[in-house]
PDB file of N, CA and C in Angstrom:
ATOM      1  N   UNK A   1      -2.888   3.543   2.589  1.00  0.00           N
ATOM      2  CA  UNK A   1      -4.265   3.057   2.496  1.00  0.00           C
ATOM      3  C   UNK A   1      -4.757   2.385   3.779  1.00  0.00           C
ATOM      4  N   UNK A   2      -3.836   2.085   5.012  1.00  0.00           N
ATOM      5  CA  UNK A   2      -4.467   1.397   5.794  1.00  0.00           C
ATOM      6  C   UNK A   2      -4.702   2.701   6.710  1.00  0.00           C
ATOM      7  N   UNK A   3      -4.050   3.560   7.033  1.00  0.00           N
ATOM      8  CA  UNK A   3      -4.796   4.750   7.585  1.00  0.00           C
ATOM      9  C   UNK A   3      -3.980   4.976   9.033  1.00  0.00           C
ATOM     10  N   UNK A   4      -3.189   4.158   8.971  1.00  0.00           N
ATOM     11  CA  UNK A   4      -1.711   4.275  10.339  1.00  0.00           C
ATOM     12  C   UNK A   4      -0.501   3.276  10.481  1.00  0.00           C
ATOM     13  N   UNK A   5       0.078   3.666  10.590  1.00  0.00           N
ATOM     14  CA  UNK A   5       1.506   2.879  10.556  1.00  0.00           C
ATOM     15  C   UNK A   5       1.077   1.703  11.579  1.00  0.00           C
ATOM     16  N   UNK A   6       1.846   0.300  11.064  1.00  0.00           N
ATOM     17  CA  UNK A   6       1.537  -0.686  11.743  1.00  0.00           C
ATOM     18  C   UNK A   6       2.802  -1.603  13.071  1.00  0.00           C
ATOM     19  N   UNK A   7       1.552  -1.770  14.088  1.00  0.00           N
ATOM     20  CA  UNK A   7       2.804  -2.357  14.812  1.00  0.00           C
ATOM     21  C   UNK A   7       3.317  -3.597  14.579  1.00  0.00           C
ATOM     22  N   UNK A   8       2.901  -4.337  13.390  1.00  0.00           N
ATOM     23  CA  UNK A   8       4.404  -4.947  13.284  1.00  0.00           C
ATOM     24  C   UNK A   8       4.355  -4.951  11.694  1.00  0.00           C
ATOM     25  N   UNK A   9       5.016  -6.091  11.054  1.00  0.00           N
ATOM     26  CA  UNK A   9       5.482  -5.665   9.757  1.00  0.00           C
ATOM     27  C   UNK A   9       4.375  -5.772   8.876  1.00  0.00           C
ATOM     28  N   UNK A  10       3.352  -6.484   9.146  1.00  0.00           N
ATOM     29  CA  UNK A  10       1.860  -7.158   8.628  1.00  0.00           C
ATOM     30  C   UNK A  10       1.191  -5.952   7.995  1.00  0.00           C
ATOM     31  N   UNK A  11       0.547  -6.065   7.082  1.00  0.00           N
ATOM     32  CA  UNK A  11      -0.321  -4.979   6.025  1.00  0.00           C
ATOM     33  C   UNK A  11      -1.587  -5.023   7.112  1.00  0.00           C
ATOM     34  N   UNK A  12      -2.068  -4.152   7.492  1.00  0.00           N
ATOM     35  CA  UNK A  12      -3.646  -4.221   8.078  1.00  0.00           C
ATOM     36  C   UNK A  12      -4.711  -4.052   6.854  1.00  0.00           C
ATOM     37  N   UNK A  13      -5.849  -4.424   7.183  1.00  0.00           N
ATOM     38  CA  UNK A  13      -7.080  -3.830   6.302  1.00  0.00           C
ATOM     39  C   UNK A  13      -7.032  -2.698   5.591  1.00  0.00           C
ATOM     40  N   UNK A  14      -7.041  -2.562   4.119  1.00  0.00           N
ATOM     41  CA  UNK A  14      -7.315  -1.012   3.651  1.00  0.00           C
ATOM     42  C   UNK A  14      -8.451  -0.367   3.682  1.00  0.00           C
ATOM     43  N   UNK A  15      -8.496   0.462   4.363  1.00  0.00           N
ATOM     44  CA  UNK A  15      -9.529   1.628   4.590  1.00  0.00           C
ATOM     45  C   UNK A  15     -10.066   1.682   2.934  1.00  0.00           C
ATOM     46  N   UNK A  16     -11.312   2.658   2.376  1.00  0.00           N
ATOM     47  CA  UNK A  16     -11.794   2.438   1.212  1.00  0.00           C
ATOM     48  C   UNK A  16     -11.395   3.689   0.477  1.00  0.00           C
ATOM     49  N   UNK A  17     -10.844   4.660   1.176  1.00  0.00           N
ATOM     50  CA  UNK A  17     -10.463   5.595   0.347  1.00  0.00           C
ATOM     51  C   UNK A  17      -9.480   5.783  -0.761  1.00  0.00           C
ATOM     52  N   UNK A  18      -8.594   4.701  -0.764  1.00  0.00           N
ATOM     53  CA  UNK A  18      -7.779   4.696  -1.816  1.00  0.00           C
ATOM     54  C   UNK A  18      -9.391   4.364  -3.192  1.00  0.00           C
ATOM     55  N   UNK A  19      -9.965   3.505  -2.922  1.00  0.00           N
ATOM     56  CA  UNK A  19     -11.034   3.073  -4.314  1.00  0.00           C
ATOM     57  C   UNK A  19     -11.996   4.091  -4.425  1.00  0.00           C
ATOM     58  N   UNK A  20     -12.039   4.454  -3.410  1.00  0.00           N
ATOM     59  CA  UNK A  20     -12.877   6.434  -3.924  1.00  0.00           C
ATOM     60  C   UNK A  20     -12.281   7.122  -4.586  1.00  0.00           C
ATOM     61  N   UNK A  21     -10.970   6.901  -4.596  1.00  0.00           N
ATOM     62  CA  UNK A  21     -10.242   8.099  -5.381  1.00  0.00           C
ATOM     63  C   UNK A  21     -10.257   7.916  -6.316  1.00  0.00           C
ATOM     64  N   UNK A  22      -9.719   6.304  -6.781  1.00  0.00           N
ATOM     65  CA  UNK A  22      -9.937   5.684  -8.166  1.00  0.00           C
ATOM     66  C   UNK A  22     -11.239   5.764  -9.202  1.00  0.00           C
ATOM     67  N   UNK A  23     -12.192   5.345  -7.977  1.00  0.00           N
ATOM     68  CA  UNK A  23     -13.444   5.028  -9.244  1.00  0.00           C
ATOM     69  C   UNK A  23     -14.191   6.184  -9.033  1.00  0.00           C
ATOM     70  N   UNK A  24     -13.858   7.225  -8.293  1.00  0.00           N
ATOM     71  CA  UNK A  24     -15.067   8.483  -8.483  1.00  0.00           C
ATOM     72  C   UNK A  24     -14.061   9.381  -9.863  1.00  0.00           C
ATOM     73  N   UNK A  25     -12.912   9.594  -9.591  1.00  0.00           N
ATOM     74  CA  UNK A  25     -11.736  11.038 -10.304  1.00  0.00           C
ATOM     75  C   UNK A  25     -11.375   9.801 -11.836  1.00  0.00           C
ATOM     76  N   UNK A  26     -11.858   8.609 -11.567  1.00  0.00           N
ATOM     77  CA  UNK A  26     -11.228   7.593 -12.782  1.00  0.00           C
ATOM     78  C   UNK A  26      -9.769   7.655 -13.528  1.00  0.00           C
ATOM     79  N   UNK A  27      -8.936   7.452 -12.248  1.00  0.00           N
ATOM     80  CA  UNK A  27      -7.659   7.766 -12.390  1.00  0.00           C
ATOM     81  C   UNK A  27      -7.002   6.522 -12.429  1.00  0.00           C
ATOM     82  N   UNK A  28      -6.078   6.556 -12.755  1.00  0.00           N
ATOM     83  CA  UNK A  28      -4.946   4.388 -12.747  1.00  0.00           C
ATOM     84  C   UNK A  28      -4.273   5.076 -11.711  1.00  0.00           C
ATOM     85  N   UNK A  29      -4.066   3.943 -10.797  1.00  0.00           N
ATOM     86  CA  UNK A  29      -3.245   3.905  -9.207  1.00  0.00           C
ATOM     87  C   UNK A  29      -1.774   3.123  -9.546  1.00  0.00           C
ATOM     88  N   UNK A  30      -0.719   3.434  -8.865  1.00  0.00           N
ATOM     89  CA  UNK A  30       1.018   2.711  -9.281  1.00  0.00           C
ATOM     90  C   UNK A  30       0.719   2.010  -7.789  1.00  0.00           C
ATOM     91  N   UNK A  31       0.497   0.303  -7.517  1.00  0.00           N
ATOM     92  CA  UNK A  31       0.505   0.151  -6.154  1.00  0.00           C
ATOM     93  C   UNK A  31       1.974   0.239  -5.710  1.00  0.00           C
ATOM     94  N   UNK A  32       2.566   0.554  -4.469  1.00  0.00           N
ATOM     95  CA  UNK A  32       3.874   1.110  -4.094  1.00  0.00           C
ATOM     96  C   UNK A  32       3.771   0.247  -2.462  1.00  0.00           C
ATOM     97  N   UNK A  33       5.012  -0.329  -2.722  1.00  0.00           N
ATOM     98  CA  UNK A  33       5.332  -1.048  -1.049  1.00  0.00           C
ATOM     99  C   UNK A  33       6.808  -0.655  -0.635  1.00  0.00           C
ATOM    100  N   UNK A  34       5.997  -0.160   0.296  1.00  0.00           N
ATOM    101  CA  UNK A  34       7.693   0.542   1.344  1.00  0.00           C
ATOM    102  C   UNK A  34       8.336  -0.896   1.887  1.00  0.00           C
ATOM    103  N   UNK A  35       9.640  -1.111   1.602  1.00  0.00           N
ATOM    104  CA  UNK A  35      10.023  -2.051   2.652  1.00  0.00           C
ATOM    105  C   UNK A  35      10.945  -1.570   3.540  1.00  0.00           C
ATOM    106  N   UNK A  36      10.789  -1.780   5.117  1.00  0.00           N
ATOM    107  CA  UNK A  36      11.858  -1.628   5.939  1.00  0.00           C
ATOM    108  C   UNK A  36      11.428  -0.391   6.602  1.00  0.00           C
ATOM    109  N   UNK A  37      10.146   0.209   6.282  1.00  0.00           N
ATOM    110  CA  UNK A  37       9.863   1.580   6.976  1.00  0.00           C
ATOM    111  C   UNK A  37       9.510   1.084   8.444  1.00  0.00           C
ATOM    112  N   UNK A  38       8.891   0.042   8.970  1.00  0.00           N
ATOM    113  CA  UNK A  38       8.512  -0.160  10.179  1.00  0.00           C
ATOM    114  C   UNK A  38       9.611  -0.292  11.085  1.00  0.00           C
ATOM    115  N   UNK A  39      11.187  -0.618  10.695  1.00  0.00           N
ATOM    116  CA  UNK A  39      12.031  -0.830  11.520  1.00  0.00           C
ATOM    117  C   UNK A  39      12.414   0.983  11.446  1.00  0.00           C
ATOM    118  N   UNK A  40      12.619   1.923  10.325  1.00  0.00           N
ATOM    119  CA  UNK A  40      12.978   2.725  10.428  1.00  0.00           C
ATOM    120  C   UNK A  40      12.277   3.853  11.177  1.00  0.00           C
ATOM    121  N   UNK A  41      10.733   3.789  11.232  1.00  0.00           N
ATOM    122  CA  UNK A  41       9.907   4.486  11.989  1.00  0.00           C
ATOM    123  C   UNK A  41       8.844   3.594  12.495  1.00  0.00           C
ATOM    124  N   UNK A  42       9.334   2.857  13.516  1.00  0.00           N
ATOM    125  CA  UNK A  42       8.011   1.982  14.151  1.00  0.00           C
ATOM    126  C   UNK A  42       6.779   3.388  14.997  1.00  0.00           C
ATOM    127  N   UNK A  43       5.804   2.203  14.931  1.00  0.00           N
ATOM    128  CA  UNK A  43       4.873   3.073  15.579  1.00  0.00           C
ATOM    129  C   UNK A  43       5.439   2.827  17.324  1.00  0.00           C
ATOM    130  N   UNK A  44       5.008   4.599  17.512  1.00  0.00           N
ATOM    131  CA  UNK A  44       5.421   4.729  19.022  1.00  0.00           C
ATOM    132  C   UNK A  44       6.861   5.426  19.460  1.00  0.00           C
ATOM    133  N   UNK A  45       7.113   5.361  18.193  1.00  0.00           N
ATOM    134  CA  UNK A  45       8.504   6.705  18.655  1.00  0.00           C
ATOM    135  C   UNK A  45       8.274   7.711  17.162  1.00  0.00           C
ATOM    136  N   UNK A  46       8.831   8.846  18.279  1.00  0.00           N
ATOM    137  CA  UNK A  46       8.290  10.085  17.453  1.00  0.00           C
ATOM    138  C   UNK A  46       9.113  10.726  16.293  1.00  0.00           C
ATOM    139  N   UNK A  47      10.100  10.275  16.282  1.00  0.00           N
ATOM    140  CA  UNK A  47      10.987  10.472  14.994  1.00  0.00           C
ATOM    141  C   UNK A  47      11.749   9.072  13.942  1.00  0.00           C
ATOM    142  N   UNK A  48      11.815   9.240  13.438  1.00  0.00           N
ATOM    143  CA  UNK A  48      12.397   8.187  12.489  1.00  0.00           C
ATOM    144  C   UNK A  48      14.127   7.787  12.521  1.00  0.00           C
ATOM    145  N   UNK A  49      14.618   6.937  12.477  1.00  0.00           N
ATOM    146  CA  UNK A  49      16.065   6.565  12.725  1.00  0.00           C
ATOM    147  C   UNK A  49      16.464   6.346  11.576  1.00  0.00           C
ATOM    148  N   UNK A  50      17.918   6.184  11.068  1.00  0.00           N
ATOM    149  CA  UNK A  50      18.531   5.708  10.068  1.00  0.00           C
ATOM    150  C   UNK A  50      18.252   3.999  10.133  1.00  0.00           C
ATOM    151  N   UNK A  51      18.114   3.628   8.623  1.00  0.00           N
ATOM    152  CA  UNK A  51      17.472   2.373   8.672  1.00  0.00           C
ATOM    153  C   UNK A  51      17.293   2.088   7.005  1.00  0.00           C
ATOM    154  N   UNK A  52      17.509   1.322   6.548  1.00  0.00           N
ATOM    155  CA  UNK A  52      17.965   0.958   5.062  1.00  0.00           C
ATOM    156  C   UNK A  52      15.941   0.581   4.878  1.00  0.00           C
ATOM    157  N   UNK A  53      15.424   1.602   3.594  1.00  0.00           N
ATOM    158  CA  UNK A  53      14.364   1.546   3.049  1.00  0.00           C
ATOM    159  C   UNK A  53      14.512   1.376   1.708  1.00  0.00           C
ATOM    160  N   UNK A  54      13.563   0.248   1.638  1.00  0.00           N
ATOM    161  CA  UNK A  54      13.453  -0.213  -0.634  1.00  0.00           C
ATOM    162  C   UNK A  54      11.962  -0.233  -0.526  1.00  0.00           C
ATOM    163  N   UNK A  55      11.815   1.278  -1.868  1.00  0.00           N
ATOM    164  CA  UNK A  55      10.359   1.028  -2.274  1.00  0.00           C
ATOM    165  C   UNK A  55      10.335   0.601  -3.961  1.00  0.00           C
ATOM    166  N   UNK A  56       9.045   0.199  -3.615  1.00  0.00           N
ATOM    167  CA  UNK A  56       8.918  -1.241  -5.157  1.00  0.00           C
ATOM    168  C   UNK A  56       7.284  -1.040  -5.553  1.00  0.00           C
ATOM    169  N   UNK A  57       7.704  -0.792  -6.891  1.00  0.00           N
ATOM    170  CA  UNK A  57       6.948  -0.072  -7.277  1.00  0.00           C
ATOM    171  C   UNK A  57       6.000  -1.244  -8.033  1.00  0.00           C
ATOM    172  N   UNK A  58       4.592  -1.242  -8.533  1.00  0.00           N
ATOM    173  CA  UNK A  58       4.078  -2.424  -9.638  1.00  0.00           C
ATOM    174  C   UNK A  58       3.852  -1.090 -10.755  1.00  0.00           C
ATOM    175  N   UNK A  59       3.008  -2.754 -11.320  1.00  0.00           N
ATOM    176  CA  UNK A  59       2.407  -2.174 -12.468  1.00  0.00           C
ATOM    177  C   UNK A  59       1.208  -0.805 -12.668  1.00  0.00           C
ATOM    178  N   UNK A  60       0.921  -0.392 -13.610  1.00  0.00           N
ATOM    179  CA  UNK A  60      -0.196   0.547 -13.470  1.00  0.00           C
ATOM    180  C   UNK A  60      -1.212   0.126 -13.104  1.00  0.00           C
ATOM    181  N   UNK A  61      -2.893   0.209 -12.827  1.00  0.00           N
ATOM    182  CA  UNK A  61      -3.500  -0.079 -12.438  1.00  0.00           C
ATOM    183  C   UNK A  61      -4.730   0.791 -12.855  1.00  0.00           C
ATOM    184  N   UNK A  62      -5.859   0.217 -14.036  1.00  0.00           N
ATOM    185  CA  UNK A  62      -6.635   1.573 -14.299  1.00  0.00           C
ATOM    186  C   UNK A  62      -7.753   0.995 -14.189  1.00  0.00           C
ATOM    187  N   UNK A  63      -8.396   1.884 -14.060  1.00  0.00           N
ATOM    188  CA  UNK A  63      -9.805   1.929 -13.106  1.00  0.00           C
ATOM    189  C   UNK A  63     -10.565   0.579 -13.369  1.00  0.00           C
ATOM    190  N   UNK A  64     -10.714   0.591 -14.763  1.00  0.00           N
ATOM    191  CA  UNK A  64     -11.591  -0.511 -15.364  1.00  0.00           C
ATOM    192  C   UNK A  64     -11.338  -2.023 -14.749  1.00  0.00           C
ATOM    193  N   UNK A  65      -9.806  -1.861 -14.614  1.00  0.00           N
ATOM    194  CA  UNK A  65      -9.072  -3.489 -14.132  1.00  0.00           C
ATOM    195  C   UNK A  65      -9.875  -4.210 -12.302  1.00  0.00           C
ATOM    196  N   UNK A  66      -9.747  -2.477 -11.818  1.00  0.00           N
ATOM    197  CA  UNK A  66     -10.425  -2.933 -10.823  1.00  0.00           C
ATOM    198  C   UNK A  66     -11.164  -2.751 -10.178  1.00  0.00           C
ATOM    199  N   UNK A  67     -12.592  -3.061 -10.759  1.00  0.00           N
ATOM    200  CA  UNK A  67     -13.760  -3.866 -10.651  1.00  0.00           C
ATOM    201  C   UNK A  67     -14.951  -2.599 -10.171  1.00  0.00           C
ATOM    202  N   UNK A  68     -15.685  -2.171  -9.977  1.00  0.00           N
ATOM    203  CA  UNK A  68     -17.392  -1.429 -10.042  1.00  0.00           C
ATOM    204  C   UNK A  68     -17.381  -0.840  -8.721  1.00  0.00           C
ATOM    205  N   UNK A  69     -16.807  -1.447  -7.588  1.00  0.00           N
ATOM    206  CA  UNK A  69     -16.719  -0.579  -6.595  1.00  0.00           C
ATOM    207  C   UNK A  69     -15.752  -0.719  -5.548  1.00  0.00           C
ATOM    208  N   UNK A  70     -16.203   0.449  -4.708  1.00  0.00           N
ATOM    209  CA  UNK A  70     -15.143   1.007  -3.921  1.00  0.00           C
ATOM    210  C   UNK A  70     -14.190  -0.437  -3.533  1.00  0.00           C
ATOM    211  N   UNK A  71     -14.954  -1.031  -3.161  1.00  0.00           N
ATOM    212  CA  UNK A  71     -14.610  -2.426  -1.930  1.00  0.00           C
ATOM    213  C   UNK A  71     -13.514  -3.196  -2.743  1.00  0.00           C
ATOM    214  N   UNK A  72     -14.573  -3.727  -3.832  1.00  0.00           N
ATOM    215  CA  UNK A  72     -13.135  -4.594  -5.015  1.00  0.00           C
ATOM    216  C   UNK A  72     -12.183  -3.693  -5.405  1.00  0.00           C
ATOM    217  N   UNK A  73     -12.499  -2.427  -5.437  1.00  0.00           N
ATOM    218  CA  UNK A  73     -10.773  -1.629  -6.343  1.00  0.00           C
ATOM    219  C   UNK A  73     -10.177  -2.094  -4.802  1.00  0.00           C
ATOM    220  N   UNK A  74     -10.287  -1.527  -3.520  1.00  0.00           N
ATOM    221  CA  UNK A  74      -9.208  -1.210  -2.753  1.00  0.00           C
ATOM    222  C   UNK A  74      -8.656  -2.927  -2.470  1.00  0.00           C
ATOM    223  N   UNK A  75      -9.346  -4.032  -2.556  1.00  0.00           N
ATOM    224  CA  UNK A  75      -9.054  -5.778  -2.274  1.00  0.00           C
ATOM    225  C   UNK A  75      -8.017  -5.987  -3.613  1.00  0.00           C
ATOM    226  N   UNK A  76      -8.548  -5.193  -4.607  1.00  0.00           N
ATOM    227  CA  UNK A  76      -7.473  -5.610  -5.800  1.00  0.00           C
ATOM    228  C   UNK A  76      -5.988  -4.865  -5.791  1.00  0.00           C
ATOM    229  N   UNK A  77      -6.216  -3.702  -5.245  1.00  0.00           N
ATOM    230  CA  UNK A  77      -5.019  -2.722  -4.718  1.00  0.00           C
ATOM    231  C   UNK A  77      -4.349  -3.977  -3.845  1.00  0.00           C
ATOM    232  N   UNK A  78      -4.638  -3.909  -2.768  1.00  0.00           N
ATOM    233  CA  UNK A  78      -3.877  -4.526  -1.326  1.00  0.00           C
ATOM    234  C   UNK A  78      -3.658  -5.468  -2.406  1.00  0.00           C
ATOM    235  N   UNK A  79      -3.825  -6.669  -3.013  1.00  0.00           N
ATOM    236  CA  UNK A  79      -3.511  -7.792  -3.530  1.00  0.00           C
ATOM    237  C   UNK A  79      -1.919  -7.491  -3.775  1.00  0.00           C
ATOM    238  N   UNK A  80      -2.191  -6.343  -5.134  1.00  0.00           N
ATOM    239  CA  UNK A  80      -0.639  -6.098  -6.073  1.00  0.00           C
ATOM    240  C   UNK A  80      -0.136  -5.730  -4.767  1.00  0.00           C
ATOM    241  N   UNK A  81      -0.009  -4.904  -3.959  1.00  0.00           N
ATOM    242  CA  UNK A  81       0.832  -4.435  -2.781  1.00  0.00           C
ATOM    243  C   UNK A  81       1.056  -5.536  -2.239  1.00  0.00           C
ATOM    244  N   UNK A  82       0.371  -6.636  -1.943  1.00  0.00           N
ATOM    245  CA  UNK A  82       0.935  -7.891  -0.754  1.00  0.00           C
ATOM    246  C   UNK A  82       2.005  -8.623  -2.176  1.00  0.00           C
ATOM    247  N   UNK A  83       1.547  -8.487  -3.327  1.00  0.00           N
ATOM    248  CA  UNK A  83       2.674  -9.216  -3.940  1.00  0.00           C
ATOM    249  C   UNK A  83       3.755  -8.582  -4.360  1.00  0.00           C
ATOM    250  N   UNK A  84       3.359  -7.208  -4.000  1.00  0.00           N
ATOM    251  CA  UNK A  84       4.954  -6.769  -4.157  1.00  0.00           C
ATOM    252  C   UNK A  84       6.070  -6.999  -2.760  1.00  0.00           C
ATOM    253  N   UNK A  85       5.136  -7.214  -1.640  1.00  0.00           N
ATOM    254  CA  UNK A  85       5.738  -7.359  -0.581  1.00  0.00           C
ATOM    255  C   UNK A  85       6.740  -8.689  -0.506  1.00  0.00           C
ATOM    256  N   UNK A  86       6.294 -10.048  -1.279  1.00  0.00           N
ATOM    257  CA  UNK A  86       6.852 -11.095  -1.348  1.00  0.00           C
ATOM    258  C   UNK A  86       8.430 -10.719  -2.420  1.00  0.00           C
ATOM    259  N   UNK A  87       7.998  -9.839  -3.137  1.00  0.00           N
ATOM    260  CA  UNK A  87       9.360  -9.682  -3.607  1.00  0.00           C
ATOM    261  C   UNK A  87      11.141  -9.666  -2.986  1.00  0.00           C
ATOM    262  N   UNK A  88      12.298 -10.216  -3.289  1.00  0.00           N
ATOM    263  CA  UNK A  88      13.575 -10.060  -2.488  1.00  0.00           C
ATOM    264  C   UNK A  88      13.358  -8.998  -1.795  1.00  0.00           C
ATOM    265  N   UNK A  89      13.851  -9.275  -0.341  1.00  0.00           N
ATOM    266  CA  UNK A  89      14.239  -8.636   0.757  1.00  0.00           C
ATOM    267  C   UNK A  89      15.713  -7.928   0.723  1.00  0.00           C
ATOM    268  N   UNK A  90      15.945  -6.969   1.437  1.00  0.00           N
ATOM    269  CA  UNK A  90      16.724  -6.862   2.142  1.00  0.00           C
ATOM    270  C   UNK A  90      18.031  -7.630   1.935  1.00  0.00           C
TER     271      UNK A  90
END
């Protein structure tokens, strides 16, 4: 959803297309946080290395929960994703 891999471990701004997808097709979204992909494929080298990745999955997420438009679905998305990010590390 942010629209390019980041240079460092930090979530950037989500672009709005994840909440187009949601509130136009009225589909429930699974928010999903990669951990450990930035050490395994940082931005700026062209292939990916061996490198221990945990993805963590939330709850469902259906349309109604989040909110009339584009802007609030994708702020309520990033939310569950930043709190899945606080979850045990590594």
């Amino acid at each position: 959803p942010e629209g390019s891999r980041s240079i460092s471990q930090e979530m950037a701004d989500f672009k709005k297309g994840a909440g187009i997808l949601v509130k136009e097709l009225n589909v429930p979204v699974i928010p999903v946080y990669i951990q450990g992909s930035h050490f395994s494929w940082p931005r700026g080298r062209k292939l990916p290395r061996l490198c221990p990745v945990k993805v963590i999955f939330g709850r469902m997420l259906l349309p109604d929960e989040l909110g009339s438009d584009y802007e609030t679905a994708v702020l309520k998305i990033r939310r569950e994703i930043s709190a899945l990010s606080l979850l045990k590390e590594f």
